[in-house]
C-alpha atoms as a PDB file:
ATOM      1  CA  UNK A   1      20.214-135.931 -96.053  1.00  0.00           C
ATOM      2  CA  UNK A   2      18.094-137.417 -99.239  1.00  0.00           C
ATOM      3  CA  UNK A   3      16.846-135.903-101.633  1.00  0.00           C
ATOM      4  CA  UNK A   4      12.995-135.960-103.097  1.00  0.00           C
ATOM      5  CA  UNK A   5      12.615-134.504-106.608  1.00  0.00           C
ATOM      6  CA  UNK A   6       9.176-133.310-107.258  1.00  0.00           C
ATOM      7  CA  UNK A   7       7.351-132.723-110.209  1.00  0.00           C
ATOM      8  CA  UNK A   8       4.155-132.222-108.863  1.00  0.00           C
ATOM      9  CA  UNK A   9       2.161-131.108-105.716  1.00  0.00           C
ATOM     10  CA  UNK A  10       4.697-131.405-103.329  1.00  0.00           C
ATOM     11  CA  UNK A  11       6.602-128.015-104.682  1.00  0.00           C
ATOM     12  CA  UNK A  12       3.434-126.214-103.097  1.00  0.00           C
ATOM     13  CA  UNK A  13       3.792-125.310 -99.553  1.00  0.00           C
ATOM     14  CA  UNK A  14       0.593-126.275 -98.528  1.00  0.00           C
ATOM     15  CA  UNK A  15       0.896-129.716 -99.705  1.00  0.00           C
ATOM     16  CA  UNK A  16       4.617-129.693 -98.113  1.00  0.00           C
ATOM     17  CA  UNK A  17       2.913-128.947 -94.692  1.00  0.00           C
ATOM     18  CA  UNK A  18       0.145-130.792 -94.525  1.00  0.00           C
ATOM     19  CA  UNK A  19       2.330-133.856 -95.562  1.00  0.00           C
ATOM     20  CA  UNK A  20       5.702-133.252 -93.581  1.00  0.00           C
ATOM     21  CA  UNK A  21       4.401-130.416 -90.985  1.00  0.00           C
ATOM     22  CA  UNK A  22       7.114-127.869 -92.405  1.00  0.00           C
ATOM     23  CA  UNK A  23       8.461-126.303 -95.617  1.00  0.00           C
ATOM     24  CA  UNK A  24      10.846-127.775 -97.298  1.00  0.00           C
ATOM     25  CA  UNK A  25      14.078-126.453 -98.868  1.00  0.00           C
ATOM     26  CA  UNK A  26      14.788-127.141-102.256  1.00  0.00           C
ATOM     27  CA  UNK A  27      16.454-125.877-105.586  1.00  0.00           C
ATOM     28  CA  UNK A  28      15.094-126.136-109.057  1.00  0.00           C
ATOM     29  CA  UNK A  29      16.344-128.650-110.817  1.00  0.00           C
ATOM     30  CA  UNK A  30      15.496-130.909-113.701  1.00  0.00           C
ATOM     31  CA  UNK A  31      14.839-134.777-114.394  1.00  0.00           C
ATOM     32  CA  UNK A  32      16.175-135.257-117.741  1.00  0.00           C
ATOM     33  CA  UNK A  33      15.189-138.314-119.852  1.00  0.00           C
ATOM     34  CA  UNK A  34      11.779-138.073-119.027  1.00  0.00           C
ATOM     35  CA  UNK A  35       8.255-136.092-120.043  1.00  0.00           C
ATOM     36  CA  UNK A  36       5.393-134.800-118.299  1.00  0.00           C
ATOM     37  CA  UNK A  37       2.345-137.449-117.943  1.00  0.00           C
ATOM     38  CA  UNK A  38      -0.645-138.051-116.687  1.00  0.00           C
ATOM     39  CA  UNK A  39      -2.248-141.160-115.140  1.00  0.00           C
ATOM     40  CA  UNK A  40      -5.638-141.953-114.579  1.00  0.00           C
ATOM     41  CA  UNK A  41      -7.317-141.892-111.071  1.00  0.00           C
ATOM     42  CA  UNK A  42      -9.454-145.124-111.438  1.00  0.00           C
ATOM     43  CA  UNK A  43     -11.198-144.794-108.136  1.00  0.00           C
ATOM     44  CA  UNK A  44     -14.326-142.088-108.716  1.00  0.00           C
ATOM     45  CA  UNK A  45     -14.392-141.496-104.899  1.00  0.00           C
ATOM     46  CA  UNK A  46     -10.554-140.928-104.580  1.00  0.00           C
ATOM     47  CA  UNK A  47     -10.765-138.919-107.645  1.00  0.00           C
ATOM     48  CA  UNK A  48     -13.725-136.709-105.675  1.00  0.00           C
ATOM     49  CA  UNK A  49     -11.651-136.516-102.903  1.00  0.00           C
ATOM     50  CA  UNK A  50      -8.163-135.313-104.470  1.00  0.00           C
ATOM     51  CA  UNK A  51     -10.691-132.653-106.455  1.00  0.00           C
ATOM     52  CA  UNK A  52      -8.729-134.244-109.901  1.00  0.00           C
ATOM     53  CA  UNK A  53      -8.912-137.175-112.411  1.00  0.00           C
ATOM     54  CA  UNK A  54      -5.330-137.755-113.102  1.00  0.00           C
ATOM     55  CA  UNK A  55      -1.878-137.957-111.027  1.00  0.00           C
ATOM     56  CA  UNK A  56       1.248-136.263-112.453  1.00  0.00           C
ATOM     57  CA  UNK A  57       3.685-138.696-113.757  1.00  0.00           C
ATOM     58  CA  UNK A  58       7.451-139.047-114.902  1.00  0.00           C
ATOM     59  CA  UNK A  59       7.089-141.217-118.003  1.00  0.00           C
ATOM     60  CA  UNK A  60      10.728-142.037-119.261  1.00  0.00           C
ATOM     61  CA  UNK A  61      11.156-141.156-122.811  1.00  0.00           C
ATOM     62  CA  UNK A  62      14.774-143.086-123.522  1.00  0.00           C
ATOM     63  CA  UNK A  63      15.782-139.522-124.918  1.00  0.00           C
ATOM     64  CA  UNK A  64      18.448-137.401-123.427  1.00  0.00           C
ATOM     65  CA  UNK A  65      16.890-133.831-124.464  1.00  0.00           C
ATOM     66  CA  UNK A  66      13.700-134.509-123.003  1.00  0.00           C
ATOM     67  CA  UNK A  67      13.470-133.478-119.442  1.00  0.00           C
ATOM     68  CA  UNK A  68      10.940-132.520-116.759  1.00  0.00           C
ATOM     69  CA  UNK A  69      10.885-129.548-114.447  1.00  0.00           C
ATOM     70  CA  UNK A  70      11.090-129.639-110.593  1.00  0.00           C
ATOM     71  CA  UNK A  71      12.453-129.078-106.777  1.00  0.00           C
ATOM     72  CA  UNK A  72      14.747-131.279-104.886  1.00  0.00           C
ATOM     73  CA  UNK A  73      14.013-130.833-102.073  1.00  0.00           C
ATOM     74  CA  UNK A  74      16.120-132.063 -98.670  1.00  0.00           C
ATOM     75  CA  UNK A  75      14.235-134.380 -96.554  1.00  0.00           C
ATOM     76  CA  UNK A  76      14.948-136.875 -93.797  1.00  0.00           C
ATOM     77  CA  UNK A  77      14.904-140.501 -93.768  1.00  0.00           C
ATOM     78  CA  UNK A  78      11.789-140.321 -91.463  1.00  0.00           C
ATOM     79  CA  UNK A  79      10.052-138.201 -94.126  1.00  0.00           C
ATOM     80  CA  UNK A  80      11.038-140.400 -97.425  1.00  0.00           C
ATOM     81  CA  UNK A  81      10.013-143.402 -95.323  1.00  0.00           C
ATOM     82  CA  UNK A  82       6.471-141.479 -94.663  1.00  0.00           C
ATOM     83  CA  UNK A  83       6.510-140.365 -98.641  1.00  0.00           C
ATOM     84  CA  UNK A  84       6.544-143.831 -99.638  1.00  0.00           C
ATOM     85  CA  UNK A  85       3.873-145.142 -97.479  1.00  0.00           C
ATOM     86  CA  UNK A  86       1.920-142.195 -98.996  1.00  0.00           C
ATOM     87  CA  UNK A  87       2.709-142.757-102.683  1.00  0.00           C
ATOM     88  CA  UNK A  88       2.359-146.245-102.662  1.00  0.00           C
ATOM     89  CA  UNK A  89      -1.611-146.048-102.129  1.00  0.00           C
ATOM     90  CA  UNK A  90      -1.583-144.738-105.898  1.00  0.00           C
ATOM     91  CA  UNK A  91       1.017-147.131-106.497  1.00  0.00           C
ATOM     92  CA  UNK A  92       4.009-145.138-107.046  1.00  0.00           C
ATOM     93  CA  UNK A  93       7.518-146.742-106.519  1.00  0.00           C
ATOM     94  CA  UNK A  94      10.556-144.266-105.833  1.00  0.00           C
ATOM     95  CA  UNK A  95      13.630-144.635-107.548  1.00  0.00           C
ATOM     96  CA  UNK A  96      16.996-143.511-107.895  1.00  0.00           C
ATOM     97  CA  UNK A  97      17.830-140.803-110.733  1.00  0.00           C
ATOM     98  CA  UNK A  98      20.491-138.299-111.354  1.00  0.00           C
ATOM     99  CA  UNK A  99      19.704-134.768-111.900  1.00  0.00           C
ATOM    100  CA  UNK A 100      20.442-132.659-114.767  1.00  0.00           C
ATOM    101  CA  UNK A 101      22.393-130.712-111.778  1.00  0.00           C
ATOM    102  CA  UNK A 102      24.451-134.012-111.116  1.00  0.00           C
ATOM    103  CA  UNK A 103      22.897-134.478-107.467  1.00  0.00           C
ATOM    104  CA  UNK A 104      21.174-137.900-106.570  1.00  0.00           C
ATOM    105  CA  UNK A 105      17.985-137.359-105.546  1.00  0.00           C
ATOM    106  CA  UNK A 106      14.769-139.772-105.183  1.00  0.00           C
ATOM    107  CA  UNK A 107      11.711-139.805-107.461  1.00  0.00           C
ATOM    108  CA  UNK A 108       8.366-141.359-107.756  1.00  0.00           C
ATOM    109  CA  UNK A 109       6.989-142.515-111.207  1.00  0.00           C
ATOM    110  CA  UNK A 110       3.803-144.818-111.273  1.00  0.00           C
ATOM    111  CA  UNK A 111       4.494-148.400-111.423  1.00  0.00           C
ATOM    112  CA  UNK A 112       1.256-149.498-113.496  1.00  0.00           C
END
């Protein structure tokens, strides 16, 4: 089964069920060789309608002792397959990373 690292809304259940209809199982974990960002929402009414200005971001630093906090979480092809077609209307790509816990897992990061 893959695995989805999150950094963001997805670690809340709420946001789990409402995109995947259950509650995911995951362990902490961390994404190393990147920092917390923020990117700009650029559409006012999408902005209105996520109730925030910015998306959470991975920003890749090039330095080994920076790392970001998450979950990776076990999904199913199905669901990453749905995750993309989500992510990609704030164009987000998902890539392949290794964890600081040495599991593959999947990530987004914004591809502006």
């Amino acid at each position: 089964m893959p695995r989805l690292f999150s950094y963001g809304s997805l670690q809340q259940e709420e946001t789990q069920v409402s995109t995947f209809g259950r509650k995911l199982d995951g362990e902490p974990d961390l994404l190393m060789g990147y920092e917390p960002a923020l990117v700009r929402i650029p559409d006012p009414a999408v902005a209105e309608r996520l109730k925030k200005t910015h998306h959470d971001n991975a920003q890749p630093t090039g330095d080994d002792w920076s790392s970001l906090q998450g979950t990776a979480f076990e999904v199913t092809d199905a669901e990453l397959a749905h995750a993309d077609s989500f992510e990609a209307q704030y164009n987000y790509k998902r890539i392949n990373v290794t964890l600081a816990s040495g599991n593959d897992a999947w990530v987004y990061v914004h591809a502006g």
